[in-house]
C-alpha atoms as a PDB file:
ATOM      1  CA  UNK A   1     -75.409  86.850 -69.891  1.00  0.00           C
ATOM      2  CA  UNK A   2     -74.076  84.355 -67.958  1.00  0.00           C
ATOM      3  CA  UNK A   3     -71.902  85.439 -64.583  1.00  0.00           C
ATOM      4  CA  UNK A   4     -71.413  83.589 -62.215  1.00  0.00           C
ATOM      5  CA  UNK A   5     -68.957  82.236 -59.154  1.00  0.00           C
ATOM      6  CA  UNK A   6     -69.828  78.915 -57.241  1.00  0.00           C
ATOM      7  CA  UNK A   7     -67.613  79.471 -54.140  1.00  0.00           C
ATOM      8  CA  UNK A   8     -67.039  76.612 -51.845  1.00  0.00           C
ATOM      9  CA  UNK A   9     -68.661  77.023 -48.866  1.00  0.00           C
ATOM     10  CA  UNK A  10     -66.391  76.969 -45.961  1.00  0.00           C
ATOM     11  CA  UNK A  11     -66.024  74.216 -43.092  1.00  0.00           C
ATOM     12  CA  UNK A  12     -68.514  74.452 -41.224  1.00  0.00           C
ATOM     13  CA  UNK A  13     -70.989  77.269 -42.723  1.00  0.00           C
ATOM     14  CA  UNK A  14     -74.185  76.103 -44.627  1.00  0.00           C
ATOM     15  CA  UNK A  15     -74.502  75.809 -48.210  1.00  0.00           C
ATOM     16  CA  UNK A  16     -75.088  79.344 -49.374  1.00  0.00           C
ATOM     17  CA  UNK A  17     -78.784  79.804 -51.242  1.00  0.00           C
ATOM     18  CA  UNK A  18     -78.249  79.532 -54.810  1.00  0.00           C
ATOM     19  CA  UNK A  19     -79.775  81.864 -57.205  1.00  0.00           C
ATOM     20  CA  UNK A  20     -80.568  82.479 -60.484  1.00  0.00           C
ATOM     21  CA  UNK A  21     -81.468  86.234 -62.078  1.00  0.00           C
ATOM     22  CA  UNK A  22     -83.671  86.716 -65.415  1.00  0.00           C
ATOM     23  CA  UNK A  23     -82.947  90.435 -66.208  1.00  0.00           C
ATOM     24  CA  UNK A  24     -81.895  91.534 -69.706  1.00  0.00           C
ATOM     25  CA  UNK A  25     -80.266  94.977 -68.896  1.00  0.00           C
ATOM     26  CA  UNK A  26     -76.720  94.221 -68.392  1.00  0.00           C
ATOM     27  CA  UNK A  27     -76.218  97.329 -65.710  1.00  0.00           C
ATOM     28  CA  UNK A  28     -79.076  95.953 -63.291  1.00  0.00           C
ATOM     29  CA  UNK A  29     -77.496  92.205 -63.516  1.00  0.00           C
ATOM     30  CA  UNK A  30     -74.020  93.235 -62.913  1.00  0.00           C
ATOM     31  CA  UNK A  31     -75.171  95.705 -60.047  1.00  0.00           C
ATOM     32  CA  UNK A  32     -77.172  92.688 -58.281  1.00  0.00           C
ATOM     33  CA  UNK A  33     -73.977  90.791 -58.708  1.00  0.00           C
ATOM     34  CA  UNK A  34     -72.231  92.736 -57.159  1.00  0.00           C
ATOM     35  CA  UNK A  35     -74.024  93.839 -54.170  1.00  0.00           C
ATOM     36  CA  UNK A  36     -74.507  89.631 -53.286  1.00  0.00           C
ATOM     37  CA  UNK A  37     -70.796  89.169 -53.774  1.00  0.00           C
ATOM     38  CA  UNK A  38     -70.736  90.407 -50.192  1.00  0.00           C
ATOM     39  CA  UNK A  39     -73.096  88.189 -49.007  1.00  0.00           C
ATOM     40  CA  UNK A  40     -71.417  84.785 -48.099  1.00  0.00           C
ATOM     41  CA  UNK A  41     -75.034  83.278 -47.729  1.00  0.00           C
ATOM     42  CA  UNK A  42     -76.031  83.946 -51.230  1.00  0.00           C
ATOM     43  CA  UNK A  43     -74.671  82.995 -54.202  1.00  0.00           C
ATOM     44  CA  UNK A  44     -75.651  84.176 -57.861  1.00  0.00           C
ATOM     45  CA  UNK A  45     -74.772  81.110 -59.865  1.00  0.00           C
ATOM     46  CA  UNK A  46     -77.041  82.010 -62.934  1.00  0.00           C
ATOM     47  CA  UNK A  47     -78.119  84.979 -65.052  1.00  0.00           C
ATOM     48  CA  UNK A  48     -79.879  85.301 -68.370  1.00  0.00           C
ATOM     49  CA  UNK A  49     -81.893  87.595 -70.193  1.00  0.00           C
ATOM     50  CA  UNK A  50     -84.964  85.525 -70.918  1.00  0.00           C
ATOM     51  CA  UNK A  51     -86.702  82.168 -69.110  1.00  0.00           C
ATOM     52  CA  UNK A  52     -85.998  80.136 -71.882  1.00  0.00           C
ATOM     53  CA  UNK A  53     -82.471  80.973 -71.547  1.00  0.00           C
ATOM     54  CA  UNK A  54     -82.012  79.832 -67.855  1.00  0.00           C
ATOM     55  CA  UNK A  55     -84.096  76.879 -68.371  1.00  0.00           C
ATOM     56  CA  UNK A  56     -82.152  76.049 -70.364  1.00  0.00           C
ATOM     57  CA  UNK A  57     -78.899  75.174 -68.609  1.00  0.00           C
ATOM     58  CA  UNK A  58     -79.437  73.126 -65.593  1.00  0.00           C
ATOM     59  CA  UNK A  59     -78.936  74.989 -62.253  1.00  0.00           C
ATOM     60  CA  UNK A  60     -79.816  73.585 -58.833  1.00  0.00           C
ATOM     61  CA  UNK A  61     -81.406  76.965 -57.777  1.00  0.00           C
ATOM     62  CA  UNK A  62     -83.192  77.519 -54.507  1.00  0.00           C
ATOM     63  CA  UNK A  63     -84.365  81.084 -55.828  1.00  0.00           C
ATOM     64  CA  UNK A  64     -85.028  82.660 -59.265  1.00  0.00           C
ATOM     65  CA  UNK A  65     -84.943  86.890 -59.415  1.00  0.00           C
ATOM     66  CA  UNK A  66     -87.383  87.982 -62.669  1.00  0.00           C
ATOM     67  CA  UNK A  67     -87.203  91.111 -64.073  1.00  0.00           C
ATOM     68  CA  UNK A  68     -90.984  91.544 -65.163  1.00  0.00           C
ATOM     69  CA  UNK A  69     -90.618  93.637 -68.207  1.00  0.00           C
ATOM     70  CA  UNK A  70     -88.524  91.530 -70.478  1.00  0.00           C
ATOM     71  CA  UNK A  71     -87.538  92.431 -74.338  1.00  0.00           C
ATOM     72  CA  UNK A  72     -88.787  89.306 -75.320  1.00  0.00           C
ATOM     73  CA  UNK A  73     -92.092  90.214 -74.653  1.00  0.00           C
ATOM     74  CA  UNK A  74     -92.909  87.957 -72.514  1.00  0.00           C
ATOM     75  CA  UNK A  75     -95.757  87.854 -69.452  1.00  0.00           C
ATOM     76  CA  UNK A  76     -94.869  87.626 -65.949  1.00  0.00           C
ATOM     77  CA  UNK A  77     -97.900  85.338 -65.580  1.00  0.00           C
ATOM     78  CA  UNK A  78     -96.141  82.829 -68.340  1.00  0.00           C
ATOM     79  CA  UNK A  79     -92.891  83.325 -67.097  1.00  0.00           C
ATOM     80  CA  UNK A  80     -93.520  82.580 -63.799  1.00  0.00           C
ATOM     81  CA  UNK A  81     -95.874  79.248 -64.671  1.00  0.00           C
ATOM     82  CA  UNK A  82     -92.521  78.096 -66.661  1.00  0.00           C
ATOM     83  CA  UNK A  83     -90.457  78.602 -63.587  1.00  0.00           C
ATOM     84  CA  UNK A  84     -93.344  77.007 -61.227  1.00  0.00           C
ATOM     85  CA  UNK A  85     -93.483  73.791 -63.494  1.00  0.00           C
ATOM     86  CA  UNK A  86     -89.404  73.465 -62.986  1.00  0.00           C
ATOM     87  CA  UNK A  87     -90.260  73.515 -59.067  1.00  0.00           C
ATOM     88  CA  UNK A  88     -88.334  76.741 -58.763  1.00  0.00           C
ATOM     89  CA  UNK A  89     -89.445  79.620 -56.207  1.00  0.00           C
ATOM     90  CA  UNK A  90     -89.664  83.212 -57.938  1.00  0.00           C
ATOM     91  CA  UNK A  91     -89.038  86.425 -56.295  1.00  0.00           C
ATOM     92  CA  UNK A  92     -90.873  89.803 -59.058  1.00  0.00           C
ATOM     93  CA  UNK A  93     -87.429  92.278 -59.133  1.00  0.00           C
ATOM     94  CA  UNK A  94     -89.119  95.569 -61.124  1.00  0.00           C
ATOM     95  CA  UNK A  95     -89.127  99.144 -61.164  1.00  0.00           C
ATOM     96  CA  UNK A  96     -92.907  98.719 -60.032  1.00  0.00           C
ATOM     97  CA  UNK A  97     -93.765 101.734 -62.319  1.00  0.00           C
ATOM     98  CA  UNK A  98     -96.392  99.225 -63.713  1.00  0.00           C
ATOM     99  CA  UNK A  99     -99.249  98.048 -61.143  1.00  0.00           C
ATOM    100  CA  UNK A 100    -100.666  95.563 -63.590  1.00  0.00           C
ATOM    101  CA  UNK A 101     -97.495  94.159 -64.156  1.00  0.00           C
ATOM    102  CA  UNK A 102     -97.111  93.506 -60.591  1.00  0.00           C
ATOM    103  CA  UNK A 103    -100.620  92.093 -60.431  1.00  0.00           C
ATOM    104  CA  UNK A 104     -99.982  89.645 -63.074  1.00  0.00           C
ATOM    105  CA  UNK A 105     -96.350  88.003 -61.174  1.00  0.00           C
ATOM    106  CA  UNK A 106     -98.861  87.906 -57.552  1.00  0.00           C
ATOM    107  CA  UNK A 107    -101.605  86.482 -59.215  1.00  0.00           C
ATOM    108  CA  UNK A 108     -99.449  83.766 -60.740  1.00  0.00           C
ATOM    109  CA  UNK A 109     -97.842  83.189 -56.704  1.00  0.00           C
ATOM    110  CA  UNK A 110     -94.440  85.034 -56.460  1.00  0.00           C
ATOM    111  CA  UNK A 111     -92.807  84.955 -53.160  1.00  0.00           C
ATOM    112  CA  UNK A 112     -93.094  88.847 -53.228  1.00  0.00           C
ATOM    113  CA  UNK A 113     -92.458  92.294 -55.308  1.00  0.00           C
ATOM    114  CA  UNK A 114     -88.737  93.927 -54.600  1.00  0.00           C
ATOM    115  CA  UNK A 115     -88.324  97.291 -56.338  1.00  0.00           C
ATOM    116  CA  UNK A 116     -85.171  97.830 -58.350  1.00  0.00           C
ATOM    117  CA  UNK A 117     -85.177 101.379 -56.007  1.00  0.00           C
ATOM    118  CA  UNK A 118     -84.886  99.396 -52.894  1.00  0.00           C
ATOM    119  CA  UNK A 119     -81.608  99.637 -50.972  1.00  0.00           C
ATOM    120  CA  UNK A 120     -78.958  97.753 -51.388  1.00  0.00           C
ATOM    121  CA  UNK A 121     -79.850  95.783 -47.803  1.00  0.00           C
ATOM    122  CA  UNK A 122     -83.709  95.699 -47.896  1.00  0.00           C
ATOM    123  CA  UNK A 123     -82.997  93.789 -51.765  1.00  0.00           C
ATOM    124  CA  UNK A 124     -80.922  90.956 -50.164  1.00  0.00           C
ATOM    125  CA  UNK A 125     -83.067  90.492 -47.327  1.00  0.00           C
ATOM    126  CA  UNK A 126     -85.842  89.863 -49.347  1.00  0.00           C
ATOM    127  CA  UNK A 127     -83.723  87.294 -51.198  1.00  0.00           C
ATOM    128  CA  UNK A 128     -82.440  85.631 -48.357  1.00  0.00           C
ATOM    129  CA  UNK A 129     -86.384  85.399 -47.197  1.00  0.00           C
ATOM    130  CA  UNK A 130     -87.796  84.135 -50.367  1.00  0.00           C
ATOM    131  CA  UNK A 131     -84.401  82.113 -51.405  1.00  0.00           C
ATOM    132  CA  UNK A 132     -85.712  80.082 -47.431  1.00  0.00           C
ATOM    133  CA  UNK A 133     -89.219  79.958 -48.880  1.00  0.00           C
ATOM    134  CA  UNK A 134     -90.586  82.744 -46.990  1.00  0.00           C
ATOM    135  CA  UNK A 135     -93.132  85.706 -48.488  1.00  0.00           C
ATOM    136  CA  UNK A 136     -91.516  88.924 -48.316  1.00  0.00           C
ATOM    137  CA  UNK A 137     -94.857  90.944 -47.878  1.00  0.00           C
ATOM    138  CA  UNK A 138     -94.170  94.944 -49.181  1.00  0.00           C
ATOM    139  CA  UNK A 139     -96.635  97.398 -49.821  1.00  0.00           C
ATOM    140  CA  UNK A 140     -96.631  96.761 -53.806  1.00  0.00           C
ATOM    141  CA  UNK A 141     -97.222  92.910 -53.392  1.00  0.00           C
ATOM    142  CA  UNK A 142    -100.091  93.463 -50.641  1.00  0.00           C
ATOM    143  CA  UNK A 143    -101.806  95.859 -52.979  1.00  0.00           C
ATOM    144  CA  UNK A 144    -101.661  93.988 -56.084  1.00  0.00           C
ATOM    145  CA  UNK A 145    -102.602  90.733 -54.207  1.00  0.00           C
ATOM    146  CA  UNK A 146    -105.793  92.607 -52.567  1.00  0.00           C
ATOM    147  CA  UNK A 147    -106.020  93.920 -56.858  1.00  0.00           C
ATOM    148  CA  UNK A 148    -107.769  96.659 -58.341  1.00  0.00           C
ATOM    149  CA  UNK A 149    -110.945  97.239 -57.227  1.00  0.00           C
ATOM    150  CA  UNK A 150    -111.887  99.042 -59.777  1.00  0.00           C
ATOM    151  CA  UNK A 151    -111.058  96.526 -61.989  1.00  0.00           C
ATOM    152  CA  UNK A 152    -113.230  93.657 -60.642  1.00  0.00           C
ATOM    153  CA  UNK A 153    -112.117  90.224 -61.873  1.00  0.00           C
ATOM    154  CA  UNK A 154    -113.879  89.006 -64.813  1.00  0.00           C
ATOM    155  CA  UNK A 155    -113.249  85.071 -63.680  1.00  0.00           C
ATOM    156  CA  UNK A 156    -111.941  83.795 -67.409  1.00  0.00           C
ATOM    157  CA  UNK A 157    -110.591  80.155 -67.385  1.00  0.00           C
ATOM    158  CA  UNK A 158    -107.276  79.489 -68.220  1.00  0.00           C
ATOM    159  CA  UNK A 159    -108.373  78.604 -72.180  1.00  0.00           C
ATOM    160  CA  UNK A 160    -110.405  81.438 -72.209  1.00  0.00           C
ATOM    161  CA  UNK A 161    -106.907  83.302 -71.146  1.00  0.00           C
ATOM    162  CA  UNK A 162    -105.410  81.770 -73.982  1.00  0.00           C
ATOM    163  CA  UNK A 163    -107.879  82.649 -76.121  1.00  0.00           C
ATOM    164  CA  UNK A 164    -107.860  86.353 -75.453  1.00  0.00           C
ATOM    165  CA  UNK A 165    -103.938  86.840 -75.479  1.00  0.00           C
ATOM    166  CA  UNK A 166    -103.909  85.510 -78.707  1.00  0.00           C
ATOM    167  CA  UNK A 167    -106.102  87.589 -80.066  1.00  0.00           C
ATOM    168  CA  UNK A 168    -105.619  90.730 -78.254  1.00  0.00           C
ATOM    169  CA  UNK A 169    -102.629  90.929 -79.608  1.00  0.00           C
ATOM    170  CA  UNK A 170    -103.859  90.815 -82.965  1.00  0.00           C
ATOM    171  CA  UNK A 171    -103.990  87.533 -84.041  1.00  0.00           C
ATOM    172  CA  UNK A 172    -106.982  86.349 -86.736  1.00  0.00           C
ATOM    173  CA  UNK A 173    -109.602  83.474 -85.530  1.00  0.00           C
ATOM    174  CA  UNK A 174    -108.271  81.275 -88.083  1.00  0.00           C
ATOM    175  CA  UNK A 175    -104.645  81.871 -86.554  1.00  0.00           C
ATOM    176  CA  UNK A 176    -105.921  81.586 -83.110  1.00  0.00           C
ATOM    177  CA  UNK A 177    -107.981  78.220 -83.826  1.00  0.00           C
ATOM    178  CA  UNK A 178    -104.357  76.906 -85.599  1.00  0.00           C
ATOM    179  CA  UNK A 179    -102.521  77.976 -82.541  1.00  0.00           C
ATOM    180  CA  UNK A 180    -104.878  76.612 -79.790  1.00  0.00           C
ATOM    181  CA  UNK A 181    -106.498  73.600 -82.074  1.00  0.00           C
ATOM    182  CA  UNK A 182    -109.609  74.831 -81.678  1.00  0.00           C
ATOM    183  CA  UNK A 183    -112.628  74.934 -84.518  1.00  0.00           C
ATOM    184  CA  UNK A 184    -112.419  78.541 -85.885  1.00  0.00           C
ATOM    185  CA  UNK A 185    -116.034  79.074 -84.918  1.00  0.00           C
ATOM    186  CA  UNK A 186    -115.390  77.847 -81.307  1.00  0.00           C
ATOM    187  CA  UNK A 187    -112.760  80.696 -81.191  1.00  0.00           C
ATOM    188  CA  UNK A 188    -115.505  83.445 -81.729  1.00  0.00           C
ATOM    189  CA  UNK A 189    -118.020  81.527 -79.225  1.00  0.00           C
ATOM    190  CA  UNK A 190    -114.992  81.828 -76.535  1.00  0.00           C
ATOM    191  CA  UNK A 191    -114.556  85.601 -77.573  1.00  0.00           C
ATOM    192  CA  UNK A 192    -118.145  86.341 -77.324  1.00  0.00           C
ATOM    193  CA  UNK A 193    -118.231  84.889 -73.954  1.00  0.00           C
ATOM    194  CA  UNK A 194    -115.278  86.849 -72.939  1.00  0.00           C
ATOM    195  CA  UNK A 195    -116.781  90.168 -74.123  1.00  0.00           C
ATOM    196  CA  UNK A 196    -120.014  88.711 -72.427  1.00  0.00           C
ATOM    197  CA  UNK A 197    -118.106  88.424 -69.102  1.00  0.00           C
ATOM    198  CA  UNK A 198    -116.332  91.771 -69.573  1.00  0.00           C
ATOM    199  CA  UNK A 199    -119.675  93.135 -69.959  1.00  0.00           C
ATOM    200  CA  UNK A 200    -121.050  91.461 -66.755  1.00  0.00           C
ATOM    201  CA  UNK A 201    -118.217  93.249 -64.950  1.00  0.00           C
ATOM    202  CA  UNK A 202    -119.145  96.246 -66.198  1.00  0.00           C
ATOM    203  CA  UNK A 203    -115.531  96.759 -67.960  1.00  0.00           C
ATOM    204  CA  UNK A 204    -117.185  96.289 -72.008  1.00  0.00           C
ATOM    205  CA  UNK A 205    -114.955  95.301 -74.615  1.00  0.00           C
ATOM    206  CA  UNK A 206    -116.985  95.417 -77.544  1.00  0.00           C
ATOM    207  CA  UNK A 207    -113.921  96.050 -80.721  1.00  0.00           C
ATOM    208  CA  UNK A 208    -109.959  93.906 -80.157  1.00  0.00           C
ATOM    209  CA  UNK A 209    -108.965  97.264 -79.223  1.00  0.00           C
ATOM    210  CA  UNK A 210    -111.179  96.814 -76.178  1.00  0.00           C
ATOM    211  CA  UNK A 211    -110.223  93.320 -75.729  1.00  0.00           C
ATOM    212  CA  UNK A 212    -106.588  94.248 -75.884  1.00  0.00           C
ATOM    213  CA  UNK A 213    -107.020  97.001 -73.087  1.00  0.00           C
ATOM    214  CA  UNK A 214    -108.402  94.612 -70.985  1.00  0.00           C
ATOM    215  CA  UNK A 215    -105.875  92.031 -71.637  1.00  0.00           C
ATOM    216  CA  UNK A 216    -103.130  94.157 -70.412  1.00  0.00           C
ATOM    217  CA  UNK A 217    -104.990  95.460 -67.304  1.00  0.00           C
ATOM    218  CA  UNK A 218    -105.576  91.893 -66.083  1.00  0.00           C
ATOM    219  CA  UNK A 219    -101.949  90.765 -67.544  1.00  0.00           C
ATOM    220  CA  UNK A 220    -102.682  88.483 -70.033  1.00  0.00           C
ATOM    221  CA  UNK A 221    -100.724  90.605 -72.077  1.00  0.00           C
ATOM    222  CA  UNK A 222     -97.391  92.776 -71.485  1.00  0.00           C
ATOM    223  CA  UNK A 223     -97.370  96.715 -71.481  1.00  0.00           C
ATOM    224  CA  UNK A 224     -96.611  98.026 -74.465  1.00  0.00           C
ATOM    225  CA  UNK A 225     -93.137  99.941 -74.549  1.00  0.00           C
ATOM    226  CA  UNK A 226     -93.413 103.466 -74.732  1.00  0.00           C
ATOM    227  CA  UNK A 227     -92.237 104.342 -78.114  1.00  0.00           C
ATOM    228  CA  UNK A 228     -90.068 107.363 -76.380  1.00  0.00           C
ATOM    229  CA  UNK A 229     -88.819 105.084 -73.702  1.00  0.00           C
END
């Protein structure tokens, strides 16, 4: 998927904000398209399905729109860190049905949360404000930045993370030591300090199943697709 105009900007009017969308359904991309195409101050120069894919090209973007539930599987939390390490700003574009999905893109700094639902207007203003650098604060992104409360944070560092996503989703210890380079039997003293934490938090995790529960509530780990959806 790959769209895009680069109109010249005319004499006199400031470069337009240059963006870049990460959705994989075609009908959402071509409808966000469209609805900036009237927008002289905004200018959709990029769109793929995955992160990797717009990475991959080189685009001078002031503003990246991510679709948080992506085919490939991948987190918001990773996506946005990949984004973050190019220096690019990242707006969460979702159908918000998912709260710890949303959780996941604030907790790894989004600009804001803009539901797919929105109209037409309220989408591009928050574009224009987080294409400028500015927060767009909405109900969703204030509630999953205040979080769950009754899911209290279990305060796992970021190897622990790694640890646990690899796992949860049903990786073996010897897999998980290849993939990380840790000693096998360092990978179940990390898991039985997870499950120790998770325990301390009063959210137990005692069999994967457990650990993979908690992996998606905190978004270490996508929600599963409904088989029916």
């Amino acid at each position: 998927m790959s769209a895009i105009s680069e109109d010249a900007p005319e004499e006199g009017r400031p470069e337009p904000r240059r963006i870049g969308l990460v959705e994989d359904h075609e009908s959402v991309a071509i409808g966000l398209a469209t609805i900036l195409a009237d927008y002289p101050d905004l200018n959709l120069v990029a769109a793929a399905r995955t992160v990797q894919d717009l990475l991959e090209e080189p685009h001078d973007l002031d503003l990246v729109v991510l679709d948080l539930r992506l085919g490939d599987g991948s987190s918001p939390k990773s996506n946005v860190s990949s984004l973050h390490e190019r220096g690019l700003k990242v707006l969460a574009f979702t159908g918000a049905e998912n709260p710890y999905l949303v959780r996941s893109a604030a907790r790894a700094g989004v600009l804001g949360v803009v539901r797919k639902s929105e109209p037409a207007a309220a989408v591009v203003d928050a574009i224009r404000c987080a294409a400028a650098g500015g927060q767009v604060v909405t109900t969703d992104w204030a509630a999953a930045i205040d979080g769950d409360p009754r899911l209290p944070d279990v305060g796992l560092s970021p190897r622990q993370q790694e640890v646990l996503a690899l796992y949860a989703s049903g990786e073996k210890a010897t897999r998980v030591a290849h993939l990380t380079g840790l000693a096998e039997q360092t990978v179940y003293d990390y898991l039985a300090r997870i499950r120790q934490k998770y325990a301390e938090a009063g959210r137990p995790a005692p069999t994967k199943t457990d650990l993979f529960k908690r992996a998606v509530e905190d978004g270490w780990l996508p929600v599963p697709e409904h088989p029916d959806s």
